[in-house]
C-alpha atoms as a PDB file:
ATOM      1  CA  UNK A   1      27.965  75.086  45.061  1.00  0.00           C
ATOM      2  CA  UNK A   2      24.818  72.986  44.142  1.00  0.00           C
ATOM      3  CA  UNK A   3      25.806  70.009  42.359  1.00  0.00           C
ATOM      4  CA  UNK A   4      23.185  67.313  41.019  1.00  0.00           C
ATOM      5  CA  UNK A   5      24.452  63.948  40.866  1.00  0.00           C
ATOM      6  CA  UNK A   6      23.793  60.951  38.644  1.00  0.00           C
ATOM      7  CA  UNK A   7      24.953  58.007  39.261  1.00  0.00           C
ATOM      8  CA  UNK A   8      25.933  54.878  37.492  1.00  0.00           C
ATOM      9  CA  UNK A   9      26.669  56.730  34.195  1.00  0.00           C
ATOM     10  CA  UNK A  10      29.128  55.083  31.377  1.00  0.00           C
ATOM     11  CA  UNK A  11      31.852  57.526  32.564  1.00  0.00           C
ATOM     12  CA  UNK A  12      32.387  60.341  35.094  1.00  0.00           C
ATOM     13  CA  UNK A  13      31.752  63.741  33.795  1.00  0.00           C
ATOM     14  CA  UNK A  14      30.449  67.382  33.859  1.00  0.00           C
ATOM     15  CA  UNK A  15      27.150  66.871  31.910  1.00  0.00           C
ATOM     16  CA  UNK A  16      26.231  70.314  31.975  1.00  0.00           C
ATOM     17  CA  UNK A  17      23.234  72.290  33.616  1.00  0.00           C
ATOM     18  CA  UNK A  18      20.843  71.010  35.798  1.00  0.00           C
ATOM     19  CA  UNK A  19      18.454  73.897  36.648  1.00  0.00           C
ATOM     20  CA  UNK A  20      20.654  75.942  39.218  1.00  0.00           C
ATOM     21  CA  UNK A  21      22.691  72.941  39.833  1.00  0.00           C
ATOM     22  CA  UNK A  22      25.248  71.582  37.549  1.00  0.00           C
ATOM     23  CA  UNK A  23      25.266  67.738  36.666  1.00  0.00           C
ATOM     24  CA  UNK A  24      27.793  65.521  37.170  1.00  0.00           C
ATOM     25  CA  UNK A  25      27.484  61.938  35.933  1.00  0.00           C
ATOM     26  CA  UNK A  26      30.072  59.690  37.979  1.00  0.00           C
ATOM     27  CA  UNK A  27      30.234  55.807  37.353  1.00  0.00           C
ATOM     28  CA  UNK A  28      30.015  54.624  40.677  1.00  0.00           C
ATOM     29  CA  UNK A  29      27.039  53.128  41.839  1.00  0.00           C
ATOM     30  CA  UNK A  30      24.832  54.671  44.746  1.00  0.00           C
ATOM     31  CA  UNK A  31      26.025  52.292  47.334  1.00  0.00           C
ATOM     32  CA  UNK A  32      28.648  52.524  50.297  1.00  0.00           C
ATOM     33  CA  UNK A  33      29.231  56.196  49.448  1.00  0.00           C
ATOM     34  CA  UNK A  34      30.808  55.065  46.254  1.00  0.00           C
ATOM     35  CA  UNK A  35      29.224  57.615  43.945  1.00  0.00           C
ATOM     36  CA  UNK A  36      30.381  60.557  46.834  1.00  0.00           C
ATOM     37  CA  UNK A  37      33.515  59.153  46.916  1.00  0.00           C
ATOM     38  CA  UNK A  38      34.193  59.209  42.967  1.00  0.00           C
ATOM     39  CA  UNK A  39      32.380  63.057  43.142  1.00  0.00           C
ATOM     40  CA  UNK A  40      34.629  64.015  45.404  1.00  0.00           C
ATOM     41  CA  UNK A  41      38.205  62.119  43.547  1.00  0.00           C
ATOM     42  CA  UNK A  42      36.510  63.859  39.855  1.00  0.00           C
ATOM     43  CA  UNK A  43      36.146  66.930  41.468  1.00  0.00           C
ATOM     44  CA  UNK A  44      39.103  67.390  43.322  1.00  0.00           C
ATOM     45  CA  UNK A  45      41.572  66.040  40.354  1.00  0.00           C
ATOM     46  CA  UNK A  46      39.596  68.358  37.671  1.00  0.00           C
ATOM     47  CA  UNK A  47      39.958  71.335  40.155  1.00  0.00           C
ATOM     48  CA  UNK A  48      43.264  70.524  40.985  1.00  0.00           C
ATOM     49  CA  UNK A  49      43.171  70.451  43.928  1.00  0.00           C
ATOM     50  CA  UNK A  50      43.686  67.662  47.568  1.00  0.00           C
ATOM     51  CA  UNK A  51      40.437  65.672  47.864  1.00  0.00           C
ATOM     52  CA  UNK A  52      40.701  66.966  51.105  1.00  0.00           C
ATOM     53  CA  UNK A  53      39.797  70.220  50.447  1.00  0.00           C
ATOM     54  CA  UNK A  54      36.585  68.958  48.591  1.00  0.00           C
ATOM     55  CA  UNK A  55      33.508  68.321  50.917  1.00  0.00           C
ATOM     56  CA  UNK A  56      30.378  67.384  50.383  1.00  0.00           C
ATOM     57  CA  UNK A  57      27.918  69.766  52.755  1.00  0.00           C
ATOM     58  CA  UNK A  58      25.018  68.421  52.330  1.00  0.00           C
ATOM     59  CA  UNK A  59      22.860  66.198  50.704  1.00  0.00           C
ATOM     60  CA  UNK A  60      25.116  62.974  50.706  1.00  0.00           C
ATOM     61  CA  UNK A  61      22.418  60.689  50.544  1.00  0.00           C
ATOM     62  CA  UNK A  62      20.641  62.346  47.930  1.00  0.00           C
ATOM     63  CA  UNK A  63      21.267  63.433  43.884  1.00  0.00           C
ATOM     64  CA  UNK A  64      21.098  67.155  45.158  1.00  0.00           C
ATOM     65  CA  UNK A  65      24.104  67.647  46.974  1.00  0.00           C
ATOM     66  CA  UNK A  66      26.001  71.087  47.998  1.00  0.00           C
ATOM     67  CA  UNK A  67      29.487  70.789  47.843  1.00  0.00           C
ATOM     68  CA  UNK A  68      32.594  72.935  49.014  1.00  0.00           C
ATOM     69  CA  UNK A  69      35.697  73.556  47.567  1.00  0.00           C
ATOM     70  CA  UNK A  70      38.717  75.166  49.961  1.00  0.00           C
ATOM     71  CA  UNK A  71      39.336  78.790  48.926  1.00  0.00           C
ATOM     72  CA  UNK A  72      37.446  78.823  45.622  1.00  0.00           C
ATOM     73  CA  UNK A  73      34.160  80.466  44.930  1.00  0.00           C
ATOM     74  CA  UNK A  74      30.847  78.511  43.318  1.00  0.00           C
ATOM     75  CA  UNK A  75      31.817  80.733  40.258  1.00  0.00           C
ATOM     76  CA  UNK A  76      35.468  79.701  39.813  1.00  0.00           C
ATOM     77  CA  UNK A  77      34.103  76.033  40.630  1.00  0.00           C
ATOM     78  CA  UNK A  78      31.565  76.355  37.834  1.00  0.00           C
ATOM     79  CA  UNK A  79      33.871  78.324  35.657  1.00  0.00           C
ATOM     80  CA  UNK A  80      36.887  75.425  35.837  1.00  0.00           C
ATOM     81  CA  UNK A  81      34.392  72.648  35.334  1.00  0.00           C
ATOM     82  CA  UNK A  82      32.542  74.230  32.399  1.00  0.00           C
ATOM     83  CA  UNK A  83      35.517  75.287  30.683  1.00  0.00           C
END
């Protein structure tokens, strides 16, 4: 699932489209991880699922960032998170 990240927002949230990405705003700051950290908490806790099972694939060092999900699909990802 393509997910485009922007950090340091007011709050952590689903903001929506971002081309073929969706945007997430978290609060964390880039630094340390801490923005990957609080995608990975908002995503697994709005999913409802272990944080475990949420990984980030690639791009975690970048705003463009692919993420997994255990057993779920991009479209049940986007469809949860939308809804």
């Amino acid at each position: 699932m393509a997910i485009y990240v922007q950090p340091r927002a007011a709050r952590t949230e689903v903001a929506g489209r971002h081309g073929d990405a969706l945007k997430i705003r978290v609060k964390a700051p880039p630094v340390d991880g801490a923005a990957n950290d609080e995608l990975v908490r908002f995503l697994a806790k709005r999913l409802g699922v272990s944080r475990g099972a949420v990984q980030i694939i690639a791009g975690a060092t970048g705003r463009a960032k692919r993420v997994a999900v255990d057993g779920m699909s991009a479209a049940d990802i986007q469809r949860r998170l939308l809804a």
